[in-house]
Every structure is written in C-alpha cells, then in structure tokens.
C-alpha atoms as a PDB file:
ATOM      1  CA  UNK A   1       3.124   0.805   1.300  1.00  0.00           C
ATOM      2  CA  UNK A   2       3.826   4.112  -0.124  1.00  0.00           C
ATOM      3  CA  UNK A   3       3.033   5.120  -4.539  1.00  0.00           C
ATOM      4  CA  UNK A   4       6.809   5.388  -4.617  1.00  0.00           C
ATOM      5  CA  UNK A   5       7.729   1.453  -3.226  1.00  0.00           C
ATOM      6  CA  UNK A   6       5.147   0.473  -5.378  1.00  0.00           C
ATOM      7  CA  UNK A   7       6.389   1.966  -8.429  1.00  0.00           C
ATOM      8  CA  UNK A   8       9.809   0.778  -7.512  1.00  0.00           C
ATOM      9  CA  UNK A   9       9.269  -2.549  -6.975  1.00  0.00           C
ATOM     10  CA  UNK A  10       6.579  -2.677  -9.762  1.00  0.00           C
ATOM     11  CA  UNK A  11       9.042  -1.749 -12.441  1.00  0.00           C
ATOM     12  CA  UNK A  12      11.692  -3.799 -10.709  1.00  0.00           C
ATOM     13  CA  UNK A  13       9.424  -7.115 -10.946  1.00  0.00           C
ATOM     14  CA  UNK A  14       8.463  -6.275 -14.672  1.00  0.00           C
ATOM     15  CA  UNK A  15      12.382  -5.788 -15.698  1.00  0.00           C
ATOM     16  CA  UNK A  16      13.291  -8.704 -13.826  1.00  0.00           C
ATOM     17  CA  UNK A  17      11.053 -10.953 -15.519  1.00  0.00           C
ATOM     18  CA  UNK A  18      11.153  -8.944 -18.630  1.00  0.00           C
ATOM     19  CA  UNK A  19      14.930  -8.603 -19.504  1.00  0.00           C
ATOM     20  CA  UNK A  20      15.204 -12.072 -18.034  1.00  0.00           C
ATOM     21  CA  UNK A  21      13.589 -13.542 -20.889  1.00  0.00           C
ATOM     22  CA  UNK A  22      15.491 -12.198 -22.720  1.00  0.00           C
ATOM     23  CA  UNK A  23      18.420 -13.144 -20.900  1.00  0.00           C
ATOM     24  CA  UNK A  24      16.977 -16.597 -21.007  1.00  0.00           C
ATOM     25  CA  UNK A  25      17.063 -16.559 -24.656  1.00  0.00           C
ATOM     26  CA  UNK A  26      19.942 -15.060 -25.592  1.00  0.00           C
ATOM     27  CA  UNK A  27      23.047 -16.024 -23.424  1.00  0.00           C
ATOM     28  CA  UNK A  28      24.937 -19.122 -24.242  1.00  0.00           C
ATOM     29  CA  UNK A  29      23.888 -22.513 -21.853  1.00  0.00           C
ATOM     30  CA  UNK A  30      20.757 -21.019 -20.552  1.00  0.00           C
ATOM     31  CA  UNK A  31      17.843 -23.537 -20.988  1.00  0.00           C
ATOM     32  CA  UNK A  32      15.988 -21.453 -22.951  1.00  0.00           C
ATOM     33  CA  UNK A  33      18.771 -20.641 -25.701  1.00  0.00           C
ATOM     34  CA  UNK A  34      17.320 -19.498 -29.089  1.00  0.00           C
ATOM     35  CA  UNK A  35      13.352 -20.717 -27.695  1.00  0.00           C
ATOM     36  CA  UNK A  36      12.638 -17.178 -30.238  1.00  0.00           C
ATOM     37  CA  UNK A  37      10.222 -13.946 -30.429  1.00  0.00           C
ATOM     38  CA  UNK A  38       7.519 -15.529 -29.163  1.00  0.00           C
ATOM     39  CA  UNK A  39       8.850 -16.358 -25.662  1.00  0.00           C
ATOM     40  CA  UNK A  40      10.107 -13.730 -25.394  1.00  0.00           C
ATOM     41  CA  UNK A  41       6.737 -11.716 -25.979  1.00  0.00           C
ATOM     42  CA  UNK A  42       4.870 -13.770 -23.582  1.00  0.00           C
ATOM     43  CA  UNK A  43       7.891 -12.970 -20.874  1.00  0.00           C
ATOM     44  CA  UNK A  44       7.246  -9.637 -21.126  1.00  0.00           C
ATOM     45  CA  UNK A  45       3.750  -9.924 -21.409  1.00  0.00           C
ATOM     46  CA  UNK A  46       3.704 -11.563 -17.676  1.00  0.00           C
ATOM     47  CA  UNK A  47       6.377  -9.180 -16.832  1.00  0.00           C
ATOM     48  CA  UNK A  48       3.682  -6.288 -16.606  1.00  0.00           C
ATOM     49  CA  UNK A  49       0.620  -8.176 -15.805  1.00  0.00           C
ATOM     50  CA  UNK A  50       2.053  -9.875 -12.271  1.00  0.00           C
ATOM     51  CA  UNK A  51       3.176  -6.502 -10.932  1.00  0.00           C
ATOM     52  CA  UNK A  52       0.161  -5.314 -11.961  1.00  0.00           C
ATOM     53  CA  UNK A  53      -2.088  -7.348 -10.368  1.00  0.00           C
ATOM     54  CA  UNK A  54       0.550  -7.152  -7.196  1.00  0.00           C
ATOM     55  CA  UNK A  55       0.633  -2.776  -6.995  1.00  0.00           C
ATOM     56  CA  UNK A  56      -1.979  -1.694  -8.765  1.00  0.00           C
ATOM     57  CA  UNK A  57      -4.370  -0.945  -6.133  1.00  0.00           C
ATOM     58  CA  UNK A  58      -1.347   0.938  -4.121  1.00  0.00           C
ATOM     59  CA  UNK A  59       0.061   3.178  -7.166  1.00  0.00           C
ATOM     60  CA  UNK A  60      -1.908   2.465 -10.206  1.00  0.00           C
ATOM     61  CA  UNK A  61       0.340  -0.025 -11.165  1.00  0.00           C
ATOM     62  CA  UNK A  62       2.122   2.798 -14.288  1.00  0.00           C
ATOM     63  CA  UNK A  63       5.477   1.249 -14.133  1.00  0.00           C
ATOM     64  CA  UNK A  64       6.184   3.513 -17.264  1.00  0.00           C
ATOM     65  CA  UNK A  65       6.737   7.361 -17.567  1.00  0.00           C
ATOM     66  CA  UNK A  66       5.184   7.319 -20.915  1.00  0.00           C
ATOM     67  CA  UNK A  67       1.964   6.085 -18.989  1.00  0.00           C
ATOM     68  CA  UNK A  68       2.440   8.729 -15.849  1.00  0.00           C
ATOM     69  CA  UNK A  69       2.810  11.593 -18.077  1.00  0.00           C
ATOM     70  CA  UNK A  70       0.066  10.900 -20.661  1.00  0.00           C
ATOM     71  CA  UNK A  71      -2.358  10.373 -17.662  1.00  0.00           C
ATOM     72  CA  UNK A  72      -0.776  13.860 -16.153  1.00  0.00           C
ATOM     73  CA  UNK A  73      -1.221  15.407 -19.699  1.00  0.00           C
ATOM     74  CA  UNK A  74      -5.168  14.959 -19.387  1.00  0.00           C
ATOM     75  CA  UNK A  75      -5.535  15.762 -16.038  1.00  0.00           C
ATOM     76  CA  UNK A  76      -5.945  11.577 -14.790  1.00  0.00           C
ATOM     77  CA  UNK A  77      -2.992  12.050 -12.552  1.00  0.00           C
ATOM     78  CA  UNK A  78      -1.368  14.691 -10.893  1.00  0.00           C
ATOM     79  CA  UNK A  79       2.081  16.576 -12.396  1.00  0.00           C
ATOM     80  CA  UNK A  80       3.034  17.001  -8.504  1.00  0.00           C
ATOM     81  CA  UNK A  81       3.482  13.640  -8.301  1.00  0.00           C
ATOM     82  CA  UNK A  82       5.194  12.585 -11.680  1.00  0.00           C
ATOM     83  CA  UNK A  83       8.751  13.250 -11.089  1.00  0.00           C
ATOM     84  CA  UNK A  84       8.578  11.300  -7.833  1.00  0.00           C
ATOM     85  CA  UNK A  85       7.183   8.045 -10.156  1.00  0.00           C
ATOM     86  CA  UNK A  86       8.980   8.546 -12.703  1.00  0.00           C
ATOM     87  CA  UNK A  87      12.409   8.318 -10.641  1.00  0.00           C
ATOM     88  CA  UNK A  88      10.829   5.344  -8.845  1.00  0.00           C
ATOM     89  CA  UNK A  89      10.769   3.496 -12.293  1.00  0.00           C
ATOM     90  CA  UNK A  90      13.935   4.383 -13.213  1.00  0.00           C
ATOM     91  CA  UNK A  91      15.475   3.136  -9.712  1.00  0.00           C
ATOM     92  CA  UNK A  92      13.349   0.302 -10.170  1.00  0.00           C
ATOM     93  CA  UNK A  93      14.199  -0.739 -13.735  1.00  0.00           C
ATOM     94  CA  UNK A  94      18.116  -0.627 -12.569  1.00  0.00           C
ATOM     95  CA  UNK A  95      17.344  -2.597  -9.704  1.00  0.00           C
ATOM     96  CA  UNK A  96      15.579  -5.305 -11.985  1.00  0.00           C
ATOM     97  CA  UNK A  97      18.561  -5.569 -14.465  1.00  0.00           C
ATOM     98  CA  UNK A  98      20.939  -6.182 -11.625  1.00  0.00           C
ATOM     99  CA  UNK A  99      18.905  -9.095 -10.559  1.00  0.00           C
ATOM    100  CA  UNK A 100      19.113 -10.750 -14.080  1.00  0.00           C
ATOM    101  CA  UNK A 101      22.821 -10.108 -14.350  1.00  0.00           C
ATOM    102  CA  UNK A 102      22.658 -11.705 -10.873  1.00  0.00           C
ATOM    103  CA  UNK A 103      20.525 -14.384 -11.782  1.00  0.00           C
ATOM    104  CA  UNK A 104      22.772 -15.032 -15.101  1.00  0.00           C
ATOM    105  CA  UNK A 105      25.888 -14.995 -13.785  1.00  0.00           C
ATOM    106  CA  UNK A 106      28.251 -17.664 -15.242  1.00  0.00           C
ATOM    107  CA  UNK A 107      26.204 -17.248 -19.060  1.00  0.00           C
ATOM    108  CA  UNK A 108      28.373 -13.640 -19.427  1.00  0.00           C
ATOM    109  CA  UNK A 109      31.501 -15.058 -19.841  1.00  0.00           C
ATOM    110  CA  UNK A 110      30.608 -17.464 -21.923  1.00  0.00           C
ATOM    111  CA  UNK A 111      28.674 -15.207 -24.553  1.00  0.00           C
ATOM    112  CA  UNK A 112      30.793 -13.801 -26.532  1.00  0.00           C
ATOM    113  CA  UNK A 113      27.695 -12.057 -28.482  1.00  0.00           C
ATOM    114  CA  UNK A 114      28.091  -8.264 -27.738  1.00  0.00           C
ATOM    115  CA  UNK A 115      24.936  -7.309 -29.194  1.00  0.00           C
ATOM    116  CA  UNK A 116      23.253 -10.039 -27.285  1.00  0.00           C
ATOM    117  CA  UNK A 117      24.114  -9.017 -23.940  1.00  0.00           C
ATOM    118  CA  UNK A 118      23.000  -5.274 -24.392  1.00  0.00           C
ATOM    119  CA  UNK A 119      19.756  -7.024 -25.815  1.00  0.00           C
ATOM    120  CA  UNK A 120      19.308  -8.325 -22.614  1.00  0.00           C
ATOM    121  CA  UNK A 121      19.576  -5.319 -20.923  1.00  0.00           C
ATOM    122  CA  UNK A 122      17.736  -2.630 -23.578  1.00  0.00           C
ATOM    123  CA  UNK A 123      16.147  -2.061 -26.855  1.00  0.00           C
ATOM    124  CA  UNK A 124      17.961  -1.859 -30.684  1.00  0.00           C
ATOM    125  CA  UNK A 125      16.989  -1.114 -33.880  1.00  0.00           C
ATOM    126  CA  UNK A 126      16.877  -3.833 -36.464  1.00  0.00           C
ATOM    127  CA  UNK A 127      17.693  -1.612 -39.522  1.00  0.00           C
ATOM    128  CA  UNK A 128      19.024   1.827 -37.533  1.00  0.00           C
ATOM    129  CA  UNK A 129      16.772   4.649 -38.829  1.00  0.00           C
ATOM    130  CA  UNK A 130      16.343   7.348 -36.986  1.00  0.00           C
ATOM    131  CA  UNK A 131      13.467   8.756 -38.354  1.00  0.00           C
ATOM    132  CA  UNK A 132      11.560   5.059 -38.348  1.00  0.00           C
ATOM    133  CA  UNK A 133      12.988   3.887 -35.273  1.00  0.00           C
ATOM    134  CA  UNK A 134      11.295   7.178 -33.554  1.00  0.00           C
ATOM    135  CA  UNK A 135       8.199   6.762 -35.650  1.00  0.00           C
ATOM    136  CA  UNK A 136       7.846   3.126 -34.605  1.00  0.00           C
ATOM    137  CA  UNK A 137       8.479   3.474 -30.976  1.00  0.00           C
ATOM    138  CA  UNK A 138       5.900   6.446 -30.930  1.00  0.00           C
ATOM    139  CA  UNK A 139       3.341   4.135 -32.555  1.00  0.00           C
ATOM    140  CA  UNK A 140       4.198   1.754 -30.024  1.00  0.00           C
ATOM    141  CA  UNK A 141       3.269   3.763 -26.873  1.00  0.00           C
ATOM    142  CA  UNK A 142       0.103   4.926 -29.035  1.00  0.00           C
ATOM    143  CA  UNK A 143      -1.311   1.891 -29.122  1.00  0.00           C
ATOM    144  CA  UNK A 144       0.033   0.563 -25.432  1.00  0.00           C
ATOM    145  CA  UNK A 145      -1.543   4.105 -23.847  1.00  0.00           C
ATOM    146  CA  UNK A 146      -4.632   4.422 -26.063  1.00  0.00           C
ATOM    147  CA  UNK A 147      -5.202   0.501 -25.049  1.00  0.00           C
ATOM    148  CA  UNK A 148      -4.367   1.153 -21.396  1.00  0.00           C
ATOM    149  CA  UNK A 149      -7.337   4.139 -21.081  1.00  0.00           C
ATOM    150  CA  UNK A 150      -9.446   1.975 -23.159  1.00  0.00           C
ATOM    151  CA  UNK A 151      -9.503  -0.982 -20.332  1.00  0.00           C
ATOM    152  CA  UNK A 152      -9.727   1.680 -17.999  1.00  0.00           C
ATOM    153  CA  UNK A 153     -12.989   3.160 -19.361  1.00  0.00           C
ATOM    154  CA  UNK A 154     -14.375  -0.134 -19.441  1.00  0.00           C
ATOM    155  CA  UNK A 155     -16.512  -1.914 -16.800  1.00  0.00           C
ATOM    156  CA  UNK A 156     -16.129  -5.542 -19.177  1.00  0.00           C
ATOM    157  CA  UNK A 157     -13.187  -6.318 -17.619  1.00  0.00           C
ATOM    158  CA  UNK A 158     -13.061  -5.700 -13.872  1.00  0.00           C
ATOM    159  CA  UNK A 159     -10.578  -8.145 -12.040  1.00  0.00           C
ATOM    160  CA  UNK A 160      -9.154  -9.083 -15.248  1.00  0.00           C
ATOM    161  CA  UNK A 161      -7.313  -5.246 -16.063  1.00  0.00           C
ATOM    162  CA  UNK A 162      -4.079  -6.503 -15.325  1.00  0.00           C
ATOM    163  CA  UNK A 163      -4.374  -9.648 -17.871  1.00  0.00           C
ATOM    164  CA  UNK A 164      -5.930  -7.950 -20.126  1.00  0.00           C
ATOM    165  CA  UNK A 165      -2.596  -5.016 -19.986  1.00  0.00           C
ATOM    166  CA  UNK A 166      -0.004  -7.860 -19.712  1.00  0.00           C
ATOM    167  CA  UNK A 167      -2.233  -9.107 -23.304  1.00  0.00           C
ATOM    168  CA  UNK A 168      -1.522  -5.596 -24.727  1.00  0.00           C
ATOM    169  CA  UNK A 169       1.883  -5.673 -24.114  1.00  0.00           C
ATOM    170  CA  UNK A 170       1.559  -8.997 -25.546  1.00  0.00           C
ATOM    171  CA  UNK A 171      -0.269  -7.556 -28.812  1.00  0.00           C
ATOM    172  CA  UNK A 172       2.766  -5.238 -29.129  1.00  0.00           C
ATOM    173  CA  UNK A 173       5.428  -7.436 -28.883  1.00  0.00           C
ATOM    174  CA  UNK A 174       3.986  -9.551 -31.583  1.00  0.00           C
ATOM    175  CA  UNK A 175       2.618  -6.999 -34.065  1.00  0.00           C
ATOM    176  CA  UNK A 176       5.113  -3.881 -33.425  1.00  0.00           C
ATOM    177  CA  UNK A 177       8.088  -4.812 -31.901  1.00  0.00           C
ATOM    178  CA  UNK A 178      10.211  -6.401 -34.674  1.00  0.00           C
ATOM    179  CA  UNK A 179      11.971  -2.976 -36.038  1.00  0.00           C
ATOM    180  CA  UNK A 180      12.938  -1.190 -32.568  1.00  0.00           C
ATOM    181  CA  UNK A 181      12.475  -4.206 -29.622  1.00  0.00           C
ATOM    182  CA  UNK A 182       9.338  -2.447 -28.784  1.00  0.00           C
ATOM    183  CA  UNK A 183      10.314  -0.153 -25.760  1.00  0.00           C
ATOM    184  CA  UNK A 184       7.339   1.612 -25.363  1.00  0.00           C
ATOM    185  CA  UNK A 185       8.833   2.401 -21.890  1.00  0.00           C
ATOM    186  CA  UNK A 186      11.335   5.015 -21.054  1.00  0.00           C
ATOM    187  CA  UNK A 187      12.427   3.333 -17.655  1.00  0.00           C
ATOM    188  CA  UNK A 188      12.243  -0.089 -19.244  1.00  0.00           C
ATOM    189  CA  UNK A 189      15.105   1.349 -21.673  1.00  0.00           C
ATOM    190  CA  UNK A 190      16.941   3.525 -19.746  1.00  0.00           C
ATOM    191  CA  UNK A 191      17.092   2.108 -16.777  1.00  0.00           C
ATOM    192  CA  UNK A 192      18.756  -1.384 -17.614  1.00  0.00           C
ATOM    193  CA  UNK A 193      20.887   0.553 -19.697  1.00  0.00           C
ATOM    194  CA  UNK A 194      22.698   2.527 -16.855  1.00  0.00           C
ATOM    195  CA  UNK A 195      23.068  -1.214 -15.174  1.00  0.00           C
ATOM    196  CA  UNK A 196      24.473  -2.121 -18.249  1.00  0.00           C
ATOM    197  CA  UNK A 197      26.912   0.694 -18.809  1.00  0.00           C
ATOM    198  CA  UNK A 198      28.467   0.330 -15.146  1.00  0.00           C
ATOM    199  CA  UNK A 199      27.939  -3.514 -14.227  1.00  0.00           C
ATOM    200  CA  UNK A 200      31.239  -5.604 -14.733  1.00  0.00           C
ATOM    201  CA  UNK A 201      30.069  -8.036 -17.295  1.00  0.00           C
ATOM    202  CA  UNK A 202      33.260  -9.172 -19.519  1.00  0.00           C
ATOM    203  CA  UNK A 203      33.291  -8.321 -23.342  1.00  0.00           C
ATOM    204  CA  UNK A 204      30.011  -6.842 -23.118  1.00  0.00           C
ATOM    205  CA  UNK A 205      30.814  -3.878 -25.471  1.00  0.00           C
ATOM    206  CA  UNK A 206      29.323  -0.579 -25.335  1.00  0.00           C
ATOM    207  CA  UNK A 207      25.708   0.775 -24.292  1.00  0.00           C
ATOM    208  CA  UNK A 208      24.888   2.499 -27.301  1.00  0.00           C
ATOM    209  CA  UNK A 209      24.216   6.086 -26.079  1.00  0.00           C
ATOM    210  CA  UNK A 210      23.785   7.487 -29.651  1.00  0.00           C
ATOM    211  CA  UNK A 211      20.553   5.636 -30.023  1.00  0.00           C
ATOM    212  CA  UNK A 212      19.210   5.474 -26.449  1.00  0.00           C
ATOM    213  CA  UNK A 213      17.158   8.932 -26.435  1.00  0.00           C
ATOM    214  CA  UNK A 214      14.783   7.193 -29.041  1.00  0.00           C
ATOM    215  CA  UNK A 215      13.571   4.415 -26.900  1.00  0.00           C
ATOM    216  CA  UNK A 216      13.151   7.687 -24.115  1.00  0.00           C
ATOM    217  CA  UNK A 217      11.847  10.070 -26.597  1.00  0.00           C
ATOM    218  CA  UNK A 218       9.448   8.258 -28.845  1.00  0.00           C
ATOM    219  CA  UNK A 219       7.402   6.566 -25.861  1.00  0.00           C
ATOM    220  CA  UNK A 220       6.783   9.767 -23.887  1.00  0.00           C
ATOM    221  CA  UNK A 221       5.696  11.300 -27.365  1.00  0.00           C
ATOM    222  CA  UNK A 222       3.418   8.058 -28.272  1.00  0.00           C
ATOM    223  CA  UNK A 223       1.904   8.278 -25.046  1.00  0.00           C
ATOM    224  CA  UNK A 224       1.154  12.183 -24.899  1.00  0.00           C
ATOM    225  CA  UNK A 225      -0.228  11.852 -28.245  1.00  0.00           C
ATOM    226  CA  UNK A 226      -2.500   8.611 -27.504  1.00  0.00           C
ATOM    227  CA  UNK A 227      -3.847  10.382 -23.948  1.00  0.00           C
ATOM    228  CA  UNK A 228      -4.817  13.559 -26.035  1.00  0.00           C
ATOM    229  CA  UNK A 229      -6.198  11.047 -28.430  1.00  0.00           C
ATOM    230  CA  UNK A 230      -8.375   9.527 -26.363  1.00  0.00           C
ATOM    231  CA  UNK A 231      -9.477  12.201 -24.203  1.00  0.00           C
ATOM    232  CA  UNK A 232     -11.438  13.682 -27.498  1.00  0.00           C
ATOM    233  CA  UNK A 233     -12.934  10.253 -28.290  1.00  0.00           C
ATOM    234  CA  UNK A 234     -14.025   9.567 -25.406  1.00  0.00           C
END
C-alpha cells in the first residue's frame, strides 16, 4: 500500500468514526441522542487510535497536516512529500463525512437543529472570539504535537503508541476542547466542511466560511510551534 492510501484511508477511518459520534449524539432518533461530551471524546479518541494502529507502519499514521508539517519543520519528515499527505487527508476527511451522512441518513430530515448538523460535520466556537478561538486551537495542536514527539521519543510505550495517541486526543477533548470543539486538525475541519457545504442535507444552513480558517490556521501554527518546541528540549 502506498503513504498516500494510507493517509487517505487513515483520515477517512478517523472522520468516520469521529464526526459519527458526533452524529450519534446530535441528530434527532439516533440511539445515542444527547449521551454528552464525554462520548463524544472517547469517539474521537478511538477515531485516531484504530487507524493508527491499522497505517501506521505504512505512512506514519499523521492523519493531520498540523502533524506532517511540524515533523517537516524539524527535519522528521520530508517537505517533498507534504503536499502529497496533506491532500490525502483532505480527500480522506471528505470521504469520511460522506460516510456518516450516509450512515445517518433518515436523522437529517428530522433535525431541524442547524447548528447541530454542521457540528457533525466541523468545529464552532462556543463564545466566537477570534482572537481566543485562534489562541485556543493553537494551544490545542501544542499540546497534541508536543505529546505526539514525546511518545515518539519514548521506548516505555512500544506497541501501545497508538493507544497511548488515541489517549491524547482523549486528554484534549476533555481538558481543551470546550471553547473551539478542539480541531487541532486542519483536514479534520476542512475537509467535512466541503462535504458539508455541497452534500444535499435539507435545512442544514450554512458552513460557516467566516470562521473556518481558524480551525486551519491555529493547528498548523500550534503544531509548528510545539515541533520547534520540542526539538530544543529534547
């Protein structure tokens, strides 16, 4: 299997199982209506630690431009080979959120909740701050990258890596994600977003383009920052 199926399917698996907690928890009639935060965090928190454990021998397993270009930033991964991942994630983040629209079908209709649905698909602010919301997402990625190198520099671990980042992501979701939805992930965001903006789901608003470079921006910024970071530590 070729880096760029593995990032593609990766980031597809993660956003499947990711934005379909969500889904799960947000849409009218689904079995897991209003089961709260914390399922949600643990969703997500298997979302990157399955693919993980499935591609990260083949690709690394980065799922996440933030994560490509703060490795390419130090010198841990070549710049040749970042736009080539980074499109994979995108592609495979769009991919994922057509599944869960899929896999939801009959709970659009029914959910009249605007906001909701775009929840589903990508990341709002709570309170909308610019300034914060960009702060917070940076933070974020700081803490998901920083962590990320840190298991990497480790020999503790060994099979466990990918538990270990799914427990991160976990860690984030729980601590950091109440003001922004935690994207810490430009693909994540952006991706799900496009399926959002084009897919035919009925009443489902719009995609909120004003605030979508944030959940873009911050992350690659957060992770830059936290591979510099790190490289002088350690």
């Amino acid at each position: 299997m070729s880096t760029f199926m593995a990032e593609l399917l990766g980031t597809m698996i993660l956003i499947l199982l990711g934005d379909g907690v969500v889904a799960n928890t947000v849409l009218k009639k689904s079995k897991g209506e209003s089961s709260g935060w914390i399922v949600i965090a643990t969703g997500w928190a298997l979302a990157v630690a399955i693919p993980v454990y499935i591609f990260g021998p083949t690709s690394g397993a980065h799922f996440n431009p933030a994560v490509t270009i703060g490795l390419a930033s130090i010198g841990k991964f070549a710049w040749s080979e970042v736009p080539m991942y980074i499109i994979a994630q995108i592609i495979g983040a769009f991919i994922g959120a057509i599944l869960v629209w899929l896999a939801y079908l009959p709970h659009w209709e029914i959910t009249d909740d605007k906001a909701g649905k775009l929840a589903v698909f990508s990341t709002g602010p709570a309170v909308r701050n610019t300034k914060a919301n960009l702060v917070t997402e940076i933070i974020g990625t700081f803490f998901l990258v920083f962590a990320i190198l840190g298991i990497a520099n480790t020999k503790m671990v060994d099979g466990l890596a990918p538990l270990i980042v799914g427990l991160i992501v976990f860690a984030a979701g729980l601590s950091l994600g109440g003001p922004t939805g935690y994207a810490i992930n430009p693909a994540r965001d952006l991706g799900p977003r496009i399926a959002h903006a084009i897919l035919p789901i009925k009443g489902k608003g719009d995609s909120d383009w004003g605030y979508a470079w944030i959940p873009v921006v911050g992350p690659i910024i957060g992770g830059i920052i936290a591979a510099f970071f790190f490289n002088i530590i350690f």
